[in-house]
PDB file of N, CA and C in Angstrom:
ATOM      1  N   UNK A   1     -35.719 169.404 130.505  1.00  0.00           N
ATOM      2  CA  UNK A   1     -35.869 168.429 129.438  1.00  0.00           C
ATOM      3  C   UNK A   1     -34.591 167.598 129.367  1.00  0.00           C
ATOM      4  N   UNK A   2     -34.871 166.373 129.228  1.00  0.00           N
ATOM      5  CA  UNK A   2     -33.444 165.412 129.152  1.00  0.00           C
ATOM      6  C   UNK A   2     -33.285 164.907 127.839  1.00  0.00           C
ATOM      7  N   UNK A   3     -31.711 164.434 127.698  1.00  0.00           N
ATOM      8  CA  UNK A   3     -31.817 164.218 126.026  1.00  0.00           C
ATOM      9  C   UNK A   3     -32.450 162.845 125.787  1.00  0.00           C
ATOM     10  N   UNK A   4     -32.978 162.257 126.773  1.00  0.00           N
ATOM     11  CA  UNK A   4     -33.891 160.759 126.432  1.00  0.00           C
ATOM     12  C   UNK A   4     -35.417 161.375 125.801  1.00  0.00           C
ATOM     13  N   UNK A   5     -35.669 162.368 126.677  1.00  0.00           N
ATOM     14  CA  UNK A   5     -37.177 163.090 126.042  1.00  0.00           C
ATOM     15  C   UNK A   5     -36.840 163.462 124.900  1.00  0.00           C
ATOM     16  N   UNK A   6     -35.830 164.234 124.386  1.00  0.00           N
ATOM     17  CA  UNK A   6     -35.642 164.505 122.869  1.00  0.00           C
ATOM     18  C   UNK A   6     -35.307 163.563 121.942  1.00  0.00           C
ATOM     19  N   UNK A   7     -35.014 162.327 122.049  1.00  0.00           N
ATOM     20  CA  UNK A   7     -34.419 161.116 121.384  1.00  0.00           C
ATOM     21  C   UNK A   7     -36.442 160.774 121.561  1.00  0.00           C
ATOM     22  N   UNK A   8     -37.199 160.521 122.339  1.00  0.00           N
ATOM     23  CA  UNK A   8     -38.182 159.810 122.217  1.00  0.00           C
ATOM     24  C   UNK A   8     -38.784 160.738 121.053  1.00  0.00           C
ATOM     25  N   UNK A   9     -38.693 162.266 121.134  1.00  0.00           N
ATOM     26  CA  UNK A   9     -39.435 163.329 120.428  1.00  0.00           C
ATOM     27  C   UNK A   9     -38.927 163.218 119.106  1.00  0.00           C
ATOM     28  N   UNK A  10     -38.021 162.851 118.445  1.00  0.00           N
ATOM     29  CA  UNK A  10     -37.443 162.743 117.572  1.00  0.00           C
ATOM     30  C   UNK A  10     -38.126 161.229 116.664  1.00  0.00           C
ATOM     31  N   UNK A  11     -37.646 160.336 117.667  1.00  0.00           N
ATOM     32  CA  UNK A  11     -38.393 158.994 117.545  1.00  0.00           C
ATOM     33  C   UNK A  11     -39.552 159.187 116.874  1.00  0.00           C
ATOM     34  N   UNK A  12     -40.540 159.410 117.509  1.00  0.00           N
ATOM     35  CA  UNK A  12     -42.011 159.676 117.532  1.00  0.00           C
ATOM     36  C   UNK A  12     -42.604 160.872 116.897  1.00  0.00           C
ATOM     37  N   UNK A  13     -41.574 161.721 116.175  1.00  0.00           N
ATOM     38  CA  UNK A  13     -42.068 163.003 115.495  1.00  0.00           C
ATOM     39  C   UNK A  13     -42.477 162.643 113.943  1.00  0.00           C
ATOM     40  N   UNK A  14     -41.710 161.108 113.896  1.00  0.00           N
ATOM     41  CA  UNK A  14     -41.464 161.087 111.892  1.00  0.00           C
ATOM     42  C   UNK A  14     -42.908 161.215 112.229  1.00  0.00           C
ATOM     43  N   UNK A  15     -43.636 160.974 110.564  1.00  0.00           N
ATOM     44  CA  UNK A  15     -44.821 160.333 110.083  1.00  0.00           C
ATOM     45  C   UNK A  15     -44.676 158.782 110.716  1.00  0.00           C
ATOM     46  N   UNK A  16     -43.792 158.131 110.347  1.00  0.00           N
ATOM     47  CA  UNK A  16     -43.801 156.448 110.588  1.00  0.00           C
ATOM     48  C   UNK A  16     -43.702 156.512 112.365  1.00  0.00           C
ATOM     49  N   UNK A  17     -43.239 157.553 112.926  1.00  0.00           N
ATOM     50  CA  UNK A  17     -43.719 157.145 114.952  1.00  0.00           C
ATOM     51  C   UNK A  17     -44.754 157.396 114.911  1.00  0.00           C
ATOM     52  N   UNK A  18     -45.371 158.410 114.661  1.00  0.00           N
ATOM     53  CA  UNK A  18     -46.689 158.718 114.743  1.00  0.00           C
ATOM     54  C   UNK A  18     -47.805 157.701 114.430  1.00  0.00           C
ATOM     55  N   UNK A  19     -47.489 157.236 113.432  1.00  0.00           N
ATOM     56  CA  UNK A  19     -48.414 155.837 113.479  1.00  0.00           C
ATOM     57  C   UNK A  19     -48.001 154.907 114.114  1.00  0.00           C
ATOM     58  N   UNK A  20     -46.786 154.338 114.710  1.00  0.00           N
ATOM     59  CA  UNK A  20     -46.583 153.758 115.394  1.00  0.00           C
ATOM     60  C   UNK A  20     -46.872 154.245 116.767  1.00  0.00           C
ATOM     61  N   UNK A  21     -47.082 154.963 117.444  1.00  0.00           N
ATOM     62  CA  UNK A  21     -47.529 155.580 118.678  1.00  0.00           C
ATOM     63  C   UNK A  21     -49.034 155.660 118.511  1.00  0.00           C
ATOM     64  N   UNK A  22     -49.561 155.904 117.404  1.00  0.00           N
ATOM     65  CA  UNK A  22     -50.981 155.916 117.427  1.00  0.00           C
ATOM     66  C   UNK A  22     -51.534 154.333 117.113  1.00  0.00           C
ATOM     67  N   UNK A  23     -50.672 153.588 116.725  1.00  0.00           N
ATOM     68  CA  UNK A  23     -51.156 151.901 116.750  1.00  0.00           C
ATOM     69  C   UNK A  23     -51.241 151.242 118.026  1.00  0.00           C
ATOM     70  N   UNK A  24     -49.900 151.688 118.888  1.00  0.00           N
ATOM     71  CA  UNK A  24     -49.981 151.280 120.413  1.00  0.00           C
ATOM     72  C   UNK A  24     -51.173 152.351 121.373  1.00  0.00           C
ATOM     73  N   UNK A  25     -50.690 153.407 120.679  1.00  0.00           N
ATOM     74  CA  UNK A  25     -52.494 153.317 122.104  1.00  0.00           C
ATOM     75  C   UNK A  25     -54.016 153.009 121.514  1.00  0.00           C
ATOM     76  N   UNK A  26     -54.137 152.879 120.331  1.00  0.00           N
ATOM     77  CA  UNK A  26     -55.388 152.290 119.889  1.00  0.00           C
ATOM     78  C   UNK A  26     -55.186 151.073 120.145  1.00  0.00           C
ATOM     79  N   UNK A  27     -54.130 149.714 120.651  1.00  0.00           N
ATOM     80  CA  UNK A  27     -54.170 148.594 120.811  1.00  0.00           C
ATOM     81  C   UNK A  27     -54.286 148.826 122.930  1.00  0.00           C
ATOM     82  N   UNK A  28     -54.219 149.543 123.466  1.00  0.00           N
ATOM     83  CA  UNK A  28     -54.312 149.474 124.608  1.00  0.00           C
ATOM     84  C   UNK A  28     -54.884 150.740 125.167  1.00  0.00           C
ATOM     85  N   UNK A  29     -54.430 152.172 125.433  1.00  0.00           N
ATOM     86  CA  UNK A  29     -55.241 152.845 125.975  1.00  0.00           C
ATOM     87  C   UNK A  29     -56.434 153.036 125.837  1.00  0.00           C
ATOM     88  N   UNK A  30     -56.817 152.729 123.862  1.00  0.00           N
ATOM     89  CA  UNK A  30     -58.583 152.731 123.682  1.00  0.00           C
ATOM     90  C   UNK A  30     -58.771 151.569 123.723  1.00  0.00           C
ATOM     91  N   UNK A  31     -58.240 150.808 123.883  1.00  0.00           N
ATOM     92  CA  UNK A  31     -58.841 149.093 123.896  1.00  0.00           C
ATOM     93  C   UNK A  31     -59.986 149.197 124.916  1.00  0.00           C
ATOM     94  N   UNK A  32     -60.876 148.755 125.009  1.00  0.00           N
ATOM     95  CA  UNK A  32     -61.838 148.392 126.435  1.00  0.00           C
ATOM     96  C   UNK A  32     -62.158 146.808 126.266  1.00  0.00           C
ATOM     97  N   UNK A  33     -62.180 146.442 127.483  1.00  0.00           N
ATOM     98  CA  UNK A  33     -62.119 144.657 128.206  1.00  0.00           C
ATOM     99  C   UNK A  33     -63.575 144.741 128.561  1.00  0.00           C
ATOM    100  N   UNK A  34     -64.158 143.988 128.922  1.00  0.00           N
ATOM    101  CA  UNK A  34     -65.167 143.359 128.786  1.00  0.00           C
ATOM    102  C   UNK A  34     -65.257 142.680 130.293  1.00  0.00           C
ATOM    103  N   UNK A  35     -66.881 142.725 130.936  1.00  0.00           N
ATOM    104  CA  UNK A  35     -66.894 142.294 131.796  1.00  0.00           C
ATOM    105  C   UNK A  35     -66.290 141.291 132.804  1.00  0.00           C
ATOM    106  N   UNK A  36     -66.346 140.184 131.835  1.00  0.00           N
ATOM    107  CA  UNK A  36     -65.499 138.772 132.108  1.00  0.00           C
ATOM    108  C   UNK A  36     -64.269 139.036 132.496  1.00  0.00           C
ATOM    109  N   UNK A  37     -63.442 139.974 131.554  1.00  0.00           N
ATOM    110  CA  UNK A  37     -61.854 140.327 132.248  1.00  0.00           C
ATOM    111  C   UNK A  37     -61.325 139.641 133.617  1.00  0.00           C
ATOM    112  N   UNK A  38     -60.431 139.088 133.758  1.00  0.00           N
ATOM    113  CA  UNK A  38     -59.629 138.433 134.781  1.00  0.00           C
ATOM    114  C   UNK A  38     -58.546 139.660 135.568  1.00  0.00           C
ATOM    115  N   UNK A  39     -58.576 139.236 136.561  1.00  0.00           N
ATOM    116  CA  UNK A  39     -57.784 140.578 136.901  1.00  0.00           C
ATOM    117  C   UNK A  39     -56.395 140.241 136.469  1.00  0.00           C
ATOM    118  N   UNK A  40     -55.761 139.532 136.103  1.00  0.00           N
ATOM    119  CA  UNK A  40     -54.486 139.229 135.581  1.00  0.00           C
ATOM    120  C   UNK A  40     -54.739 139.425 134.242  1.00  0.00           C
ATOM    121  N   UNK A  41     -55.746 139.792 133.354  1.00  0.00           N
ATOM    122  CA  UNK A  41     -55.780 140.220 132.269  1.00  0.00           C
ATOM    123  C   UNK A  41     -55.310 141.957 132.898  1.00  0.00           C
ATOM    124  N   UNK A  42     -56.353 142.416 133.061  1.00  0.00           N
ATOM    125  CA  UNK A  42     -56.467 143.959 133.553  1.00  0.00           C
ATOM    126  C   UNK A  42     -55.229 144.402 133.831  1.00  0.00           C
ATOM    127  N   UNK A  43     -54.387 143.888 135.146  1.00  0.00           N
ATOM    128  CA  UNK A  43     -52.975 143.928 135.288  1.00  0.00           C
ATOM    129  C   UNK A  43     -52.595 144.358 134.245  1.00  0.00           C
ATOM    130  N   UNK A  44     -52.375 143.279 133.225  1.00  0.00           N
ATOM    131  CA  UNK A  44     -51.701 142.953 132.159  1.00  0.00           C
ATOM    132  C   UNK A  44     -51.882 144.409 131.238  1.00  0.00           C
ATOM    133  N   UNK A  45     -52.881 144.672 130.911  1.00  0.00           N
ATOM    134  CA  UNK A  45     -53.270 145.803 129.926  1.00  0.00           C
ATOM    135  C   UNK A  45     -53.241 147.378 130.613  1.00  0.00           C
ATOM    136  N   UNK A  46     -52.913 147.013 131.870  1.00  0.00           N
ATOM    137  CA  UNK A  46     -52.538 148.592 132.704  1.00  0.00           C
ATOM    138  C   UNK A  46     -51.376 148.755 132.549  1.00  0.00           C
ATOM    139  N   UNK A  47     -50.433 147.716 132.539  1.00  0.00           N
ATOM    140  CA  UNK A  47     -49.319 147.370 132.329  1.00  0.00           C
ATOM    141  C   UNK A  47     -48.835 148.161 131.122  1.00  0.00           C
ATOM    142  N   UNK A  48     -49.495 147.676 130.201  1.00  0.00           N
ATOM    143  CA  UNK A  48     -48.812 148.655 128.789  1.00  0.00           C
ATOM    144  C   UNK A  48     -49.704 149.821 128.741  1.00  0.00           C
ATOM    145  N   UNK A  49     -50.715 149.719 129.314  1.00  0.00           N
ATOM    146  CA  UNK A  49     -50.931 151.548 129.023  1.00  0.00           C
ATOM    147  C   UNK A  49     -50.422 152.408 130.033  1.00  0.00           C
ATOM    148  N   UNK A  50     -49.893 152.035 130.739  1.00  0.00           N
ATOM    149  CA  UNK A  50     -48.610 152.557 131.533  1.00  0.00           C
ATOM    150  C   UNK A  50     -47.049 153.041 131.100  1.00  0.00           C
ATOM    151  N   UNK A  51     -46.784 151.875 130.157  1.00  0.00           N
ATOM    152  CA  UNK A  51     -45.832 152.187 129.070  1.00  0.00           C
ATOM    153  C   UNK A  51     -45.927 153.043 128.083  1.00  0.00           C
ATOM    154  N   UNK A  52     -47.539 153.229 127.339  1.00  0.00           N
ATOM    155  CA  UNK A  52     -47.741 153.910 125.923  1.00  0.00           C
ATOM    156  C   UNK A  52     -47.646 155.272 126.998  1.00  0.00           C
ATOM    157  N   UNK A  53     -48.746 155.732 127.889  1.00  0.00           N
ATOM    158  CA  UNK A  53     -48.259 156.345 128.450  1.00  0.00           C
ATOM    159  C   UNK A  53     -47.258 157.195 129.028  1.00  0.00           C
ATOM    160  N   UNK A  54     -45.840 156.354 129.485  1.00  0.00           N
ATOM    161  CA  UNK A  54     -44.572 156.918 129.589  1.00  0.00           C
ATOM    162  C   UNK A  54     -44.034 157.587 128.095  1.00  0.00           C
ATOM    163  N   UNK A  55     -44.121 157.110 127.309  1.00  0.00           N
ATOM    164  CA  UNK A  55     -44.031 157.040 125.831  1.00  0.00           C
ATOM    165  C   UNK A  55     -44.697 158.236 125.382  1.00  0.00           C
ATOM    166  N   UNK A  56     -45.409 158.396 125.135  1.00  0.00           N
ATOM    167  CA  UNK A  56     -46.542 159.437 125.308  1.00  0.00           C
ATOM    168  C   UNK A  56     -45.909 160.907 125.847  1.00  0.00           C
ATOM    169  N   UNK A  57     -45.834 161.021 127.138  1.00  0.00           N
ATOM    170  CA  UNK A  57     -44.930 161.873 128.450  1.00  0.00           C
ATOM    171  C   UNK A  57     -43.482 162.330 127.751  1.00  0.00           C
ATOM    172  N   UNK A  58     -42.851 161.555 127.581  1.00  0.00           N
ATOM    173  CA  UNK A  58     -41.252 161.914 127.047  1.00  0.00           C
ATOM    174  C   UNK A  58     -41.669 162.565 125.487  1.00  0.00           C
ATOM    175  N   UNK A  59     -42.239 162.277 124.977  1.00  0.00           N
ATOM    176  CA  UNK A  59     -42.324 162.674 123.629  1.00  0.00           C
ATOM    177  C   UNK A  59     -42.951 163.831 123.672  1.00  0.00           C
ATOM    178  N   UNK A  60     -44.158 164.638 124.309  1.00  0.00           N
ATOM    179  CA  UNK A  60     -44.478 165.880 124.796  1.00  0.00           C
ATOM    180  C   UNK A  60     -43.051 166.863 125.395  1.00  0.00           C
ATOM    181  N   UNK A  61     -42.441 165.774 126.504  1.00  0.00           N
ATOM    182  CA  UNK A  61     -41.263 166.442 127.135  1.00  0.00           C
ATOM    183  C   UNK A  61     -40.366 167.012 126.132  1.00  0.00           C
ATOM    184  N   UNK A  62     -40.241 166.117 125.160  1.00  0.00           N
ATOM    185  CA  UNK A  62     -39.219 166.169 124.373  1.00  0.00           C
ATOM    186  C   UNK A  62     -39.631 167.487 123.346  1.00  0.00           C
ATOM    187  N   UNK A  63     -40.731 167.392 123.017  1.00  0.00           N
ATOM    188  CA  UNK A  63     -41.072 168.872 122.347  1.00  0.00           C
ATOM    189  C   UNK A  63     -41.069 169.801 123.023  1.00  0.00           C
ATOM    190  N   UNK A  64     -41.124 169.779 124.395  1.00  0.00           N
ATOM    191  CA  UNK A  64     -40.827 170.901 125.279  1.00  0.00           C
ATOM    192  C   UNK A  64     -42.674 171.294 125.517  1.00  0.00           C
ATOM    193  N   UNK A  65     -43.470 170.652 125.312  1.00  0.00           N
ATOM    194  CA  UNK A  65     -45.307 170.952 126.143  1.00  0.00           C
ATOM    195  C   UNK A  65     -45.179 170.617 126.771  1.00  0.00           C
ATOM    196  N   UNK A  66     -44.547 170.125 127.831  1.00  0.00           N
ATOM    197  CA  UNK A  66     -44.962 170.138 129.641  1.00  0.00           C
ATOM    198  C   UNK A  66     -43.783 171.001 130.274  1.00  0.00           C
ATOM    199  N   UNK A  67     -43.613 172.003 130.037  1.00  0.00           N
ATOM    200  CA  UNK A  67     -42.694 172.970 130.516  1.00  0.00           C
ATOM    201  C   UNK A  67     -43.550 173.967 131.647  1.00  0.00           C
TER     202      UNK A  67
END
């Protein structure tokens, strides 16, 4: 565990990360696009659920569940 995973775990432990972590992946990991989608949209939105994701990862790390 690194002290960036515990700084994210800390981050993201208040009440106020928690909704903030649960606002960013309800704005992108549950988001779903729509047929039409452009692939430079798609990009775009893999893009940050790639990030909420990382985000996501360190903050588990940081509690020490992926040990």
């Amino acid at each position: 565990m690194t002290d960036m995973a515990v700084n994210y775990a800390r981050c993201f432990g208040t009440p106020a990360g928690r909704a903030v972590l649960a606002h960013l992946r309800k704005m992108t990991i549950e988001r779903i696009l729509g047929p039409n989608t452009s692939d430079s949209e798609l990009r775009w939105i893999e893009s940050q659920r790639a990030l909420v994701r990382t985000i996501e990862s360190q903050v588990a790390q940081g509690r020490g569940d992926n040990t």
